[in-house]
PDB file of N, CA and C in Angstrom:
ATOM      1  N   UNK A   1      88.887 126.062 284.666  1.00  0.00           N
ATOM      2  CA  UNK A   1      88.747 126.148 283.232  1.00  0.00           C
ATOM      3  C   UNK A   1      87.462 126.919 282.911  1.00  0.00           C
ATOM      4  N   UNK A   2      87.602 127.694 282.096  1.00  0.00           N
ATOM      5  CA  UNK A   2      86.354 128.318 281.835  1.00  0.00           C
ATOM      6  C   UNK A   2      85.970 127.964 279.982  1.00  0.00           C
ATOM      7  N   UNK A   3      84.688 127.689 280.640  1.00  0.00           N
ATOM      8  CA  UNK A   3      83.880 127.532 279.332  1.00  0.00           C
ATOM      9  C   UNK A   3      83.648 128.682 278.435  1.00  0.00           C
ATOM     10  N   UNK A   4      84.446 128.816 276.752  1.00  0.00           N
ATOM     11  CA  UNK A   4      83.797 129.720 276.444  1.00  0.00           C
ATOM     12  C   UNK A   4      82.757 129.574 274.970  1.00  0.00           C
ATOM     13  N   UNK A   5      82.402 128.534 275.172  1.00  0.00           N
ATOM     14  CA  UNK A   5      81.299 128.361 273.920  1.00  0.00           C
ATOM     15  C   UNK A   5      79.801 128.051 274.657  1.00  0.00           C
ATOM     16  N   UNK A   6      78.866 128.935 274.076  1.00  0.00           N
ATOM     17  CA  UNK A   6      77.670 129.276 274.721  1.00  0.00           C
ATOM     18  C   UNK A   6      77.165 128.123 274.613  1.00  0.00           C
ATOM     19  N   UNK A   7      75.905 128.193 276.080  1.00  0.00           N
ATOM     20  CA  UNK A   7      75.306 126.937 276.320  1.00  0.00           C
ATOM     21  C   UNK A   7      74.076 126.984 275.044  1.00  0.00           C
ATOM     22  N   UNK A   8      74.124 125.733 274.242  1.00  0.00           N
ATOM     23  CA  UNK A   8      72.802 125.505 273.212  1.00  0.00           C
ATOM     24  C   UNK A   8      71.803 124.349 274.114  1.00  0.00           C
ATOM     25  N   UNK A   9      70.833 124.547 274.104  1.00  0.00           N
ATOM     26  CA  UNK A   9      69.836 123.360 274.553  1.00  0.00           C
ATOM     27  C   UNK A   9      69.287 122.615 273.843  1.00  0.00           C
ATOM     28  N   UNK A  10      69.338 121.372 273.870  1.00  0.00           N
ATOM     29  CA  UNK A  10      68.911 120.171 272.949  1.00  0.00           C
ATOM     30  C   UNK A  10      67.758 120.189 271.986  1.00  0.00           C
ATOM     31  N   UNK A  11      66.838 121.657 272.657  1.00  0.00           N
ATOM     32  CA  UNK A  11      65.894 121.648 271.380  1.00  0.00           C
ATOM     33  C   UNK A  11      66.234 122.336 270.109  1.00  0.00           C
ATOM     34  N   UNK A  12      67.424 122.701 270.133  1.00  0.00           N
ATOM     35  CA  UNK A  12      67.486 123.667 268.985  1.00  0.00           C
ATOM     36  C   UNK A  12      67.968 122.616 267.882  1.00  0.00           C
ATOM     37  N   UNK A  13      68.736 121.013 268.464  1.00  0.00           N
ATOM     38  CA  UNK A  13      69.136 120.399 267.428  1.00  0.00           C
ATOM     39  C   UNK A  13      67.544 119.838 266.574  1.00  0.00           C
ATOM     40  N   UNK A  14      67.317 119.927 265.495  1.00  0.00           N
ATOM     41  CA  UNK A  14      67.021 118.849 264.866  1.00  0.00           C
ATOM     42  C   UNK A  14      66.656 117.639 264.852  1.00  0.00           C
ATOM     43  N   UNK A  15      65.771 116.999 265.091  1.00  0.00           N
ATOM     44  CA  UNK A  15      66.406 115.554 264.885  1.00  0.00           C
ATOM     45  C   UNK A  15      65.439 115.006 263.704  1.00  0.00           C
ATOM     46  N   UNK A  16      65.854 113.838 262.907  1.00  0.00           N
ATOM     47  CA  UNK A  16      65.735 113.863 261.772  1.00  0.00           C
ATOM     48  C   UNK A  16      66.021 112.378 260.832  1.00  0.00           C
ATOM     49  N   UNK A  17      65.972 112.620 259.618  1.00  0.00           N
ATOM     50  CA  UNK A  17      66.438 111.564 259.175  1.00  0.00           C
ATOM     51  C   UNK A  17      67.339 112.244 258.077  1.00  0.00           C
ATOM     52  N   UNK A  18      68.778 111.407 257.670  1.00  0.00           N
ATOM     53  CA  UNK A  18      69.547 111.884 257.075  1.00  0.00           C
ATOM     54  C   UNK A  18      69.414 111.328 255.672  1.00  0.00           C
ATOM     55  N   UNK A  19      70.109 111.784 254.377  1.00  0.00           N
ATOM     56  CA  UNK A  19      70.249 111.200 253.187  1.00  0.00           C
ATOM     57  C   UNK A  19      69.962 109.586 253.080  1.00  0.00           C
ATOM     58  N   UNK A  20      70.884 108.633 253.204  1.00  0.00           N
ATOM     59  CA  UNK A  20      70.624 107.488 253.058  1.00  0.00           C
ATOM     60  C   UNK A  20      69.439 106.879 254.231  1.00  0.00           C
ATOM     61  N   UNK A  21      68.867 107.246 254.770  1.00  0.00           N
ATOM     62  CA  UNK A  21      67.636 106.826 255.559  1.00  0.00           C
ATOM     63  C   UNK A  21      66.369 107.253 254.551  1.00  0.00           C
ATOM     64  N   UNK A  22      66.545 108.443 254.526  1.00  0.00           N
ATOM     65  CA  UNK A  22      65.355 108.919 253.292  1.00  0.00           C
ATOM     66  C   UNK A  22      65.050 108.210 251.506  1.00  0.00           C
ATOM     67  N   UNK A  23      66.255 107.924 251.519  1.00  0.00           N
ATOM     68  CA  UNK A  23      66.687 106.928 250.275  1.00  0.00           C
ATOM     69  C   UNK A  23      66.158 105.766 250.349  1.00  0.00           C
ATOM     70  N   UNK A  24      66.562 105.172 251.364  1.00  0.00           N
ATOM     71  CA  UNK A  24      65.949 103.647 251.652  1.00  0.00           C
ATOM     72  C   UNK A  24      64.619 103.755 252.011  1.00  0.00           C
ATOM     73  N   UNK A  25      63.851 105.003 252.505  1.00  0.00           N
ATOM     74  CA  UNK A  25      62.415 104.822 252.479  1.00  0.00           C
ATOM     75  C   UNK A  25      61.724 104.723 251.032  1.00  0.00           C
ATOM     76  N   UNK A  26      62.280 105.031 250.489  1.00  0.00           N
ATOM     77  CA  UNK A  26      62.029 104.861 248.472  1.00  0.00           C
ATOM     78  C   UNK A  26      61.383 103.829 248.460  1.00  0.00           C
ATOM     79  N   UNK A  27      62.349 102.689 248.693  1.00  0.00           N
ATOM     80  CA  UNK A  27      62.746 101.456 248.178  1.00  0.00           C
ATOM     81  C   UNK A  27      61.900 100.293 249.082  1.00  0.00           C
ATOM     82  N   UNK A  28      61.127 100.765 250.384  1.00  0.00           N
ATOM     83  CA  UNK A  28      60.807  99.787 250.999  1.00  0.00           C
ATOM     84  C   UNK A  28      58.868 100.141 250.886  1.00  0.00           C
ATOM     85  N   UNK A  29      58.410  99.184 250.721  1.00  0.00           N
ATOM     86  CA  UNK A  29      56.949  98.580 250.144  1.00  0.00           C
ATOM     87  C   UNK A  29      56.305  98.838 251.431  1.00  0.00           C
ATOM     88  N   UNK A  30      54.628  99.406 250.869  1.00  0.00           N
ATOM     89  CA  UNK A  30      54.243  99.827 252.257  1.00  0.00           C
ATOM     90  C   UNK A  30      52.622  99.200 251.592  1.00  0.00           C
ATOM     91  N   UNK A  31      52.794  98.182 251.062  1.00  0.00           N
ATOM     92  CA  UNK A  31      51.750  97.245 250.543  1.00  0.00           C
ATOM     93  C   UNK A  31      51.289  96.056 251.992  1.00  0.00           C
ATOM     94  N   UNK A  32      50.346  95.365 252.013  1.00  0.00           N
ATOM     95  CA  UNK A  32      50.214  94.509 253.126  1.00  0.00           C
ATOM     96  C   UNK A  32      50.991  93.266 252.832  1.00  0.00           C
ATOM     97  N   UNK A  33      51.506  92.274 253.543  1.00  0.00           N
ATOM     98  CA  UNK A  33      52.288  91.697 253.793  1.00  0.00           C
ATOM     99  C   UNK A  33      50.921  90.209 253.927  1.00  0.00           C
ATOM    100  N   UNK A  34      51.227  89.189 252.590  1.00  0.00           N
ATOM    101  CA  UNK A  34      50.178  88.684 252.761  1.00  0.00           C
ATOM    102  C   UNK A  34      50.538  86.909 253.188  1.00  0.00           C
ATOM    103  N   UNK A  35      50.023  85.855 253.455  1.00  0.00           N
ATOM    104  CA  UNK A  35      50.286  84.877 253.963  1.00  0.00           C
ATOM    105  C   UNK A  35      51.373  84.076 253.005  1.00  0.00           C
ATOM    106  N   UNK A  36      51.251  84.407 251.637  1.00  0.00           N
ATOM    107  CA  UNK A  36      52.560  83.242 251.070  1.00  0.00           C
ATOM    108  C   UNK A  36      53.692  84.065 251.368  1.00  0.00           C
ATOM    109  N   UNK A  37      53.636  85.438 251.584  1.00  0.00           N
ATOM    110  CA  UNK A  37      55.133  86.191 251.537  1.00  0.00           C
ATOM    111  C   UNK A  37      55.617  85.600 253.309  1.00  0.00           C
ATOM    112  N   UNK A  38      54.651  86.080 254.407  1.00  0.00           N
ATOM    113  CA  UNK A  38      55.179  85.896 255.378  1.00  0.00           C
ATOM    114  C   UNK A  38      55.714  84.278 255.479  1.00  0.00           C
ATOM    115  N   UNK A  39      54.779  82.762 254.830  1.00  0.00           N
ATOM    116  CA  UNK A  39      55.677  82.103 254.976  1.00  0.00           C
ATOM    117  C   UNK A  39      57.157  81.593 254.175  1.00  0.00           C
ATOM    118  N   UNK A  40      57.117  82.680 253.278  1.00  0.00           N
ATOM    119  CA  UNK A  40      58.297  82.435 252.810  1.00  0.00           C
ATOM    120  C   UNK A  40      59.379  82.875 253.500  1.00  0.00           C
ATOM    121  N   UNK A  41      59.139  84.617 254.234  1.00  0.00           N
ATOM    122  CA  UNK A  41      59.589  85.023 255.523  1.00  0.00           C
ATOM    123  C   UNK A  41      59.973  83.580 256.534  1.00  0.00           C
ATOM    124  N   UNK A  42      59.337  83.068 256.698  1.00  0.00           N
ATOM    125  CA  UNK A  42      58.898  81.836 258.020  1.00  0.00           C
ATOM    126  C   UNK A  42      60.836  80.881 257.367  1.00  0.00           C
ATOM    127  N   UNK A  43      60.183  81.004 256.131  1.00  0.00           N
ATOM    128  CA  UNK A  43      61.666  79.752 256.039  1.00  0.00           C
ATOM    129  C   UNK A  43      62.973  80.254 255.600  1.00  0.00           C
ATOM    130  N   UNK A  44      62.939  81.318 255.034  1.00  0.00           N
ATOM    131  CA  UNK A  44      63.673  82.378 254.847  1.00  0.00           C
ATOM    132  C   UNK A  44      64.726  82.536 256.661  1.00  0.00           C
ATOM    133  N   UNK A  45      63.948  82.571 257.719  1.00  0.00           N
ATOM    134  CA  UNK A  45      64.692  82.906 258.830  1.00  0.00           C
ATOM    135  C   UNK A  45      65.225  81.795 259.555  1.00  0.00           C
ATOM    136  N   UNK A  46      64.749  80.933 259.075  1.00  0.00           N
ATOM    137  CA  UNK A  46      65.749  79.388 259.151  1.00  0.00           C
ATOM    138  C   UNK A  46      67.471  79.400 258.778  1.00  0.00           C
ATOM    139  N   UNK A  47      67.174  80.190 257.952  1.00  0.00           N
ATOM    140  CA  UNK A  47      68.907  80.662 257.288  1.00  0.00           C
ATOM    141  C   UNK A  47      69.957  80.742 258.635  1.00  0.00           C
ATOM    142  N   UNK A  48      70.743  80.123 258.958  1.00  0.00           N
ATOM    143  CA  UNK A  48      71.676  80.610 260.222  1.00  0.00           C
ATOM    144  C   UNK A  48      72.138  82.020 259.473  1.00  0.00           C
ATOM    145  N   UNK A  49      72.673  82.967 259.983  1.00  0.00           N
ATOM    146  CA  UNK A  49      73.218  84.331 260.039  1.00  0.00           C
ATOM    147  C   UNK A  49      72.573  85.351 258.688  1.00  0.00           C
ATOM    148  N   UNK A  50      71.234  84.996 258.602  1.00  0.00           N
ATOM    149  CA  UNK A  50      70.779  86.387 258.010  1.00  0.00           C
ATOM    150  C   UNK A  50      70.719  87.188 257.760  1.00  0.00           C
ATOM    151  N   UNK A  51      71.451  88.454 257.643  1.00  0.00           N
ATOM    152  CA  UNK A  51      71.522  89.847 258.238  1.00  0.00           C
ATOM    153  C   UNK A  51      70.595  90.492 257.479  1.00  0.00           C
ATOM    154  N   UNK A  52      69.656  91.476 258.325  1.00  0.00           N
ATOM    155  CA  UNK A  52      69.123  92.406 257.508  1.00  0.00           C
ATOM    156  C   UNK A  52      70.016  93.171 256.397  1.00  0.00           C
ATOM    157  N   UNK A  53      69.530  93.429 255.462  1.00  0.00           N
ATOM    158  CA  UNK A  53      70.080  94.719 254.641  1.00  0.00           C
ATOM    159  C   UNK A  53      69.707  95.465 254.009  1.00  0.00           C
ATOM    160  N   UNK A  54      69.579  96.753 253.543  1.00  0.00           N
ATOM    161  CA  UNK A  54      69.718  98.513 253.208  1.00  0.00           C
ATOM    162  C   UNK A  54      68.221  97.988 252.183  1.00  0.00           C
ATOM    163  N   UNK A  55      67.292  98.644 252.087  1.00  0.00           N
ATOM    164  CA  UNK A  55      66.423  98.802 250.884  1.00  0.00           C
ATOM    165  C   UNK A  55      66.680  98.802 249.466  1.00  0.00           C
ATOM    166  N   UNK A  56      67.702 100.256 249.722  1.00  0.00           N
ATOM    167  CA  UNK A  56      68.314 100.475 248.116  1.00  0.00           C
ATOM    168  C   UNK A  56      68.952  99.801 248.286  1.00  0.00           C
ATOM    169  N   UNK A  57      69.615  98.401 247.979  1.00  0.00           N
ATOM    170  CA  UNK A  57      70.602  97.601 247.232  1.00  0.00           C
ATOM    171  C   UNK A  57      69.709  96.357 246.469  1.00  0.00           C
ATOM    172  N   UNK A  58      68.251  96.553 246.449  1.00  0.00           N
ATOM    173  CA  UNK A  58      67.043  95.818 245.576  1.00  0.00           C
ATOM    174  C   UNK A  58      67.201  96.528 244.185  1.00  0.00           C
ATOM    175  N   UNK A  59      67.756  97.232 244.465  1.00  0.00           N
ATOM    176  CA  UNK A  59      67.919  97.970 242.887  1.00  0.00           C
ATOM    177  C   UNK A  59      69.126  97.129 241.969  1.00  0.00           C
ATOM    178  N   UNK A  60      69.800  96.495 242.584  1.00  0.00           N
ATOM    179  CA  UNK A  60      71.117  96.113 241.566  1.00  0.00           C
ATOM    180  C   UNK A  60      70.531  94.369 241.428  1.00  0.00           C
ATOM    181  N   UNK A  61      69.599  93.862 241.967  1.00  0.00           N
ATOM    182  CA  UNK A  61      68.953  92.555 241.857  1.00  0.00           C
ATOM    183  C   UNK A  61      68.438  92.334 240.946  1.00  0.00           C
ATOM    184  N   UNK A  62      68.111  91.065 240.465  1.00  0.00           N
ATOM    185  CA  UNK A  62      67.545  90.393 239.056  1.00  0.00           C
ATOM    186  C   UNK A  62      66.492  89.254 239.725  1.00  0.00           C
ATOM    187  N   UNK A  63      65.341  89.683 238.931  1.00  0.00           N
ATOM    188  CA  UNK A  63      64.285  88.549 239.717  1.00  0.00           C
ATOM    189  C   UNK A  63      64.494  87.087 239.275  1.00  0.00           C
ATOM    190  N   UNK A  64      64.381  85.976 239.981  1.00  0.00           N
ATOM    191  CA  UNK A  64      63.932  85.034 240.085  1.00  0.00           C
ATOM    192  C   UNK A  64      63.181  84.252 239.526  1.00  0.00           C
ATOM    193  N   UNK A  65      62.232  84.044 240.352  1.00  0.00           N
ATOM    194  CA  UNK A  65      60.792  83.834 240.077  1.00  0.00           C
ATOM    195  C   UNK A  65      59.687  84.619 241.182  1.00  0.00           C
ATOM    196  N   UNK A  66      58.366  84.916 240.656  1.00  0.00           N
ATOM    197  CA  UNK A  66      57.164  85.422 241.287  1.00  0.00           C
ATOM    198  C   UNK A  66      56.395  83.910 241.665  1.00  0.00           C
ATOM    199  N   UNK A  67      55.956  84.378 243.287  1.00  0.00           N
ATOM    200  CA  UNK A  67      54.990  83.738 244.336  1.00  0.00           C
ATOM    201  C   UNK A  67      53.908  84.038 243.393  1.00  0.00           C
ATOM    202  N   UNK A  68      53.239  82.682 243.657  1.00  0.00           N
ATOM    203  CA  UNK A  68      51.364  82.957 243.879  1.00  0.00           C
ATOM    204  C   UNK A  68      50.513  84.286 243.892  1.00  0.00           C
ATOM    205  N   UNK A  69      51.415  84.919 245.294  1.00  0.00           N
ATOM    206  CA  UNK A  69      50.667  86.042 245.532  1.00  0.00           C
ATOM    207  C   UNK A  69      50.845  87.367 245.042  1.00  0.00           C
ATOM    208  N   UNK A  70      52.069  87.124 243.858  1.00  0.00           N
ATOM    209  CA  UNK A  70      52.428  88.214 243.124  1.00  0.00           C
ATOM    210  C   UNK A  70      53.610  88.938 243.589  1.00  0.00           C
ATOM    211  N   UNK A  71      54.217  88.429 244.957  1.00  0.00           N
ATOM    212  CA  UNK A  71      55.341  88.390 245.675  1.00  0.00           C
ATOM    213  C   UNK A  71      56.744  88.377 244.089  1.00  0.00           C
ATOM    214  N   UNK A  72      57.538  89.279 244.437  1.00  0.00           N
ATOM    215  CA  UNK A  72      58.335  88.711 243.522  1.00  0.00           C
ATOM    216  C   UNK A  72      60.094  88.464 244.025  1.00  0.00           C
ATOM    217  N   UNK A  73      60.378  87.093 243.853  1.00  0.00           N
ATOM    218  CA  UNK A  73      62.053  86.776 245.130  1.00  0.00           C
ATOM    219  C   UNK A  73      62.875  87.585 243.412  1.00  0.00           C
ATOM    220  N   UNK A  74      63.842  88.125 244.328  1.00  0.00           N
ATOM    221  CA  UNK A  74      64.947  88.710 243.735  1.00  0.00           C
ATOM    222  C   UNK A  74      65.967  88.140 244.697  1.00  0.00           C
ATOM    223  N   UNK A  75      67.233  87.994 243.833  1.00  0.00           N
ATOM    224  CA  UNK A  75      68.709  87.613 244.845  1.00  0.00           C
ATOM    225  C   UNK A  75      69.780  88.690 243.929  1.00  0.00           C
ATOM    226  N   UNK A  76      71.171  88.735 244.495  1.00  0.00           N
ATOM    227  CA  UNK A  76      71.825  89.658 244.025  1.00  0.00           C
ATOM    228  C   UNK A  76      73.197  89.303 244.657  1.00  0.00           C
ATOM    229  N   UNK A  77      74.329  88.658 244.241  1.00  0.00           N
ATOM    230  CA  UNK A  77      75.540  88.851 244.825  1.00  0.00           C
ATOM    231  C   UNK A  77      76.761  89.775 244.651  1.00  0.00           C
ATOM    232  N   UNK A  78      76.735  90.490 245.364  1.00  0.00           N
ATOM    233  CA  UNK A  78      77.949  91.886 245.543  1.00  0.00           C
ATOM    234  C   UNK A  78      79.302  91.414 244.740  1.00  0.00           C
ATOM    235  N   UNK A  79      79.394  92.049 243.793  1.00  0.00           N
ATOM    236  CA  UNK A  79      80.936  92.089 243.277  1.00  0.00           C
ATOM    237  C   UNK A  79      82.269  92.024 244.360  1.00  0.00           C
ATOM    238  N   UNK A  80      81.956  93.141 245.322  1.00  0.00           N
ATOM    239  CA  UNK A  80      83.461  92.977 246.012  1.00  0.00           C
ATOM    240  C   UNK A  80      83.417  92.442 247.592  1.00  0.00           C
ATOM    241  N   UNK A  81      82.624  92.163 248.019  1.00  0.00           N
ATOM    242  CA  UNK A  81      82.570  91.446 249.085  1.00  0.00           C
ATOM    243  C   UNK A  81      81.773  90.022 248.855  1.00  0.00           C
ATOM    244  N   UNK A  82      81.413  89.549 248.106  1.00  0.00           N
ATOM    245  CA  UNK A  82      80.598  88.233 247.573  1.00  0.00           C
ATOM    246  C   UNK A  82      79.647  88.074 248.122  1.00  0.00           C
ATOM    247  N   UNK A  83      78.810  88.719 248.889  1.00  0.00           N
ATOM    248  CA  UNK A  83      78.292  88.413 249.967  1.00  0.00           C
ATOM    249  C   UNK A  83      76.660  87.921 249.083  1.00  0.00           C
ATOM    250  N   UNK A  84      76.020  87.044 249.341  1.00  0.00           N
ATOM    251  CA  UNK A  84      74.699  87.010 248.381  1.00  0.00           C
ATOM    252  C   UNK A  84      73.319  87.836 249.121  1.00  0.00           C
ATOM    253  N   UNK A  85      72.467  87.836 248.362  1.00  0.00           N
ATOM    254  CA  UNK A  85      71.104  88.724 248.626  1.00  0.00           C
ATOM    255  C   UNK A  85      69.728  88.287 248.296  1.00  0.00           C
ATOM    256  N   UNK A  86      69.009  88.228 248.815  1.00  0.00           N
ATOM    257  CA  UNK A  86      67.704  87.905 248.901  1.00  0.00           C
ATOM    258  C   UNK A  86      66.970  88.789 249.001  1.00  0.00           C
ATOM    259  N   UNK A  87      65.884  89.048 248.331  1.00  0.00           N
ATOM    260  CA  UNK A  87      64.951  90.411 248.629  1.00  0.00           C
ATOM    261  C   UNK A  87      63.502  89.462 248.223  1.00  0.00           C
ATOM    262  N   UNK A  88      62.631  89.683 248.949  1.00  0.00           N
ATOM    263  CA  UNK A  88      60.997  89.740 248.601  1.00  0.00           C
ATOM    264  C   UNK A  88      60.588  91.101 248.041  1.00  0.00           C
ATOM    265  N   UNK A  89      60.278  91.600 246.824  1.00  0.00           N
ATOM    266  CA  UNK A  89      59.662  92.615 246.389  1.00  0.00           C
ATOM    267  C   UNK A  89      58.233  92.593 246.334  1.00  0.00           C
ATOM    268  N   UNK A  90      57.618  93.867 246.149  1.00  0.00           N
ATOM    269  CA  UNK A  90      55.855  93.746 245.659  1.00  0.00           C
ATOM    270  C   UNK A  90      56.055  93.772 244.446  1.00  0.00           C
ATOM    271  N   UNK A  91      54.783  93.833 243.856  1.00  0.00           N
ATOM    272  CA  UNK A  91      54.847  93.799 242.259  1.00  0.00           C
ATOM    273  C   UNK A  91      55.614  95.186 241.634  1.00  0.00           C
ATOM    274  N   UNK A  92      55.759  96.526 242.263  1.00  0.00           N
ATOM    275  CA  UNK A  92      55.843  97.425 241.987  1.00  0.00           C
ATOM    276  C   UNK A  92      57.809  97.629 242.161  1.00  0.00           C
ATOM    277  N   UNK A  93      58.486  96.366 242.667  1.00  0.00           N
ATOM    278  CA  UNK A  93      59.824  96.000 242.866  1.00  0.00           C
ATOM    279  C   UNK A  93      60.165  97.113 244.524  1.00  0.00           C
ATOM    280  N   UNK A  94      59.563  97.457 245.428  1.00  0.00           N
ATOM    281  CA  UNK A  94      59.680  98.019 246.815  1.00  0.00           C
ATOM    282  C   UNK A  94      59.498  96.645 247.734  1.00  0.00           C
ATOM    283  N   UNK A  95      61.071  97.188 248.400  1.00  0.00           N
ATOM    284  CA  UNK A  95      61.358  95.798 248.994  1.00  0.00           C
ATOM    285  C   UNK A  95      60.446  95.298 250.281  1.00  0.00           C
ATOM    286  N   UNK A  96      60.127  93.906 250.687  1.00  0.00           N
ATOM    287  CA  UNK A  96      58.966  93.557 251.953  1.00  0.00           C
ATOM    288  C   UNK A  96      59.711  93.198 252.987  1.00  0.00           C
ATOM    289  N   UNK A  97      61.115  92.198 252.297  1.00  0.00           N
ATOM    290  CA  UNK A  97      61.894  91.833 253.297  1.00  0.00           C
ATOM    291  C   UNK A  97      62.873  91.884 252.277  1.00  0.00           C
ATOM    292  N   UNK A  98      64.672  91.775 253.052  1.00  0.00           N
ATOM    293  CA  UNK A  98      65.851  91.735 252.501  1.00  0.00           C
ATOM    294  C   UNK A  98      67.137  91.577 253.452  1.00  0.00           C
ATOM    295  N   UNK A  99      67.570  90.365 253.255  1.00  0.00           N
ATOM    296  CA  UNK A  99      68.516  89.950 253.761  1.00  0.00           C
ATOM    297  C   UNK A  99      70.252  88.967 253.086  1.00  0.00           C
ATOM    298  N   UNK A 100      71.208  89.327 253.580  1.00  0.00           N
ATOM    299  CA  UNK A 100      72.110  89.489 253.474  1.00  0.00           C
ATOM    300  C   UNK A 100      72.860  87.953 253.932  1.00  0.00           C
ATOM    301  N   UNK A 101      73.948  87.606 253.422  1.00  0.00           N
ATOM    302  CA  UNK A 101      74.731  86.326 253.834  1.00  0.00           C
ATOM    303  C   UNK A 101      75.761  86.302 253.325  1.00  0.00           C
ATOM    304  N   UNK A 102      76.956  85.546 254.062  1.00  0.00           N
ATOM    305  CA  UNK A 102      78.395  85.430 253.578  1.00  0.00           C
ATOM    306  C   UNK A 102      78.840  84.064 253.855  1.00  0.00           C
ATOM    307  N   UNK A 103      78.746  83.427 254.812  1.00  0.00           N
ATOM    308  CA  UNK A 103      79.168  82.583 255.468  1.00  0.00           C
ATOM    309  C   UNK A 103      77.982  80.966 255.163  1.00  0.00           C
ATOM    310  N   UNK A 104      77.173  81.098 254.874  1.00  0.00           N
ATOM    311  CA  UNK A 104      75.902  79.922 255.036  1.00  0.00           C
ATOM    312  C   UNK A 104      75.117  80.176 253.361  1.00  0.00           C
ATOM    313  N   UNK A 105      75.846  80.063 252.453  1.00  0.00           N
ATOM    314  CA  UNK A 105      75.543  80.510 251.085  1.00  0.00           C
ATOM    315  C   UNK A 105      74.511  78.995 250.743  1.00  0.00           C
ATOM    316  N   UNK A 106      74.888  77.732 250.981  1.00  0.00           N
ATOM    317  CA  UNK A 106      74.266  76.927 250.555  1.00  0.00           C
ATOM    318  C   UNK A 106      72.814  77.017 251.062  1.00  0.00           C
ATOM    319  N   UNK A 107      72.793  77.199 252.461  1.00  0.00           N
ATOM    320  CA  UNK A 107      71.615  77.018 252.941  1.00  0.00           C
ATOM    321  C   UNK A 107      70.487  77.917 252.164  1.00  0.00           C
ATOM    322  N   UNK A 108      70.802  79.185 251.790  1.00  0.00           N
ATOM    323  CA  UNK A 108      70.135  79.912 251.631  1.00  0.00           C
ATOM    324  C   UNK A 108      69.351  79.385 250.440  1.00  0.00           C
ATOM    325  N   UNK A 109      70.514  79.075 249.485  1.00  0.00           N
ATOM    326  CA  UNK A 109      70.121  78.150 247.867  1.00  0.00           C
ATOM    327  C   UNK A 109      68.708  77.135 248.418  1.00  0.00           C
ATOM    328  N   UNK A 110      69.395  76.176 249.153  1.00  0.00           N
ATOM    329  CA  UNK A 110      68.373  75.202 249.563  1.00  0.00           C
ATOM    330  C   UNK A 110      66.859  75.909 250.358  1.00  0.00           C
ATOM    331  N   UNK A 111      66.896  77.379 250.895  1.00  0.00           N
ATOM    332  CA  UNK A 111      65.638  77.814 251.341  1.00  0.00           C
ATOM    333  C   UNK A 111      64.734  78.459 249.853  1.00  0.00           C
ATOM    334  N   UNK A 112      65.776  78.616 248.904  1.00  0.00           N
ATOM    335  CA  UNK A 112      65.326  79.884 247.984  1.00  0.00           C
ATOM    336  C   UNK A 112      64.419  78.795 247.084  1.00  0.00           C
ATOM    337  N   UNK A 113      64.951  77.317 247.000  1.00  0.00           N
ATOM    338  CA  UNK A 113      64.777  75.993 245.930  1.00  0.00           C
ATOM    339  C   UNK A 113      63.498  75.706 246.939  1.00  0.00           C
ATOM    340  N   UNK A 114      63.102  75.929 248.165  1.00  0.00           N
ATOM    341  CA  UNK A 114      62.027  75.300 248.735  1.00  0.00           C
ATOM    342  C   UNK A 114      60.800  76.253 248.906  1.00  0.00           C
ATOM    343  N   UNK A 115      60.888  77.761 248.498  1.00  0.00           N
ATOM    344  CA  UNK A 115      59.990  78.550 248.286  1.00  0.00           C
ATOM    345  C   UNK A 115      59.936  78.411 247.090  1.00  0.00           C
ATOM    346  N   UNK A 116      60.794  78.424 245.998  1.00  0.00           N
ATOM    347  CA  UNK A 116      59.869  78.211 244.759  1.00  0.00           C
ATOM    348  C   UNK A 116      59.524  77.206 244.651  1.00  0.00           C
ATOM    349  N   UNK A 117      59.332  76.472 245.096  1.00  0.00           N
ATOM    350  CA  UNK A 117      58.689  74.826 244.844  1.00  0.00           C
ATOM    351  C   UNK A 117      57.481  74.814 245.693  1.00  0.00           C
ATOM    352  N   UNK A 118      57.475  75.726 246.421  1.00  0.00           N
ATOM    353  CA  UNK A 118      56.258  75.080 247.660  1.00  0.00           C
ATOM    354  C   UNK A 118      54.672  77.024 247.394  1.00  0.00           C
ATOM    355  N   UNK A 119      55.762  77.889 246.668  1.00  0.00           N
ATOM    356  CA  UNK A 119      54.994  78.739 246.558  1.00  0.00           C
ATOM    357  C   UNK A 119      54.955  79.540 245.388  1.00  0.00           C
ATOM    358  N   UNK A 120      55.405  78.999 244.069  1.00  0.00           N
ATOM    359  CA  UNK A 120      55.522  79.635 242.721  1.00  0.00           C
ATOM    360  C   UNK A 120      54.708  79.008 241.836  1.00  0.00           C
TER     361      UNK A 120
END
C-alpha cells in the first residue's frame, strides 16, 4: 500500500484551548480561596456523587445566601435533565467551586442548610 498523503510532524499542530474551554475561563475566580469557603468546600464533598461542573452554567444560578467571608452559595436546577447545582461564587459572581448532582438531591439540601447555619 502506498501512502499518498505527506508526512506532517506533530509540531505543526497547534495545541491549544478550544471555544468552550476559553469560555469557562471567564467564569472561574482567580481570587484567593479563604478559610470559610474552603470549609464549606470541606462539607460540600461529603455529598456522595458530586460531580464537578462547567464554569459557565453559574450564569443561569440565583444566589442563596452570602458567607461571612463574602463567599456567595448559588444553586441552580437544569430544566431538562433535573439535575441540581451548587456553585461558591466571589463577590464579583466567578465561580471558586461548582458541582453537580442527580441521584443524592437530599443530601446536598441538608449540606447547603448546614453551611448557612454554621457560616452566614
Amino acid at each position: 500500500m502506498v501512502n499518498i498523503f505527506p508526512r506532517i510532524s506533530f509540531s505543526k499542530f497547534k495545541i491549544g484551548k478550544w471555544g468552550s474551554e476559553i469560555e469557562d475561563e471567564n467564569w472561574i475566580s482567580s481570587q484567593p480561596i479563604t478559610t470559610t469557603t474552603v470549609a464549606a468546600m470541606q462539607i460540600l464533598a461529603t455529598v456522595p456523587r458530586l460531580a464537578y461542573c462547567r464554569p459557565n452554567l453559574i450564569k443561569h444560578s440565583q444566589s442563596k445566601f452570602i458567607l461571612k467571608d463574602g463567599t456567595v452559595v448559588k444553586t441552580w436546577t437544569s430544566p431538562f435533565l433535573r439535575d441540581d447545582y451548587i456553585f461558591l461564587a466571589d463577590p464579583d459572581g466567578k465561580m471558586i467551586f461548582g458541582g453537580r448532582i442527580w441521584q443524592y438531591k437530599e443530601q446536598l439540601k441538608d449540606a447547603i442548610e448546614l453551611i448557612s447555619r454554621k457560616f452566614s
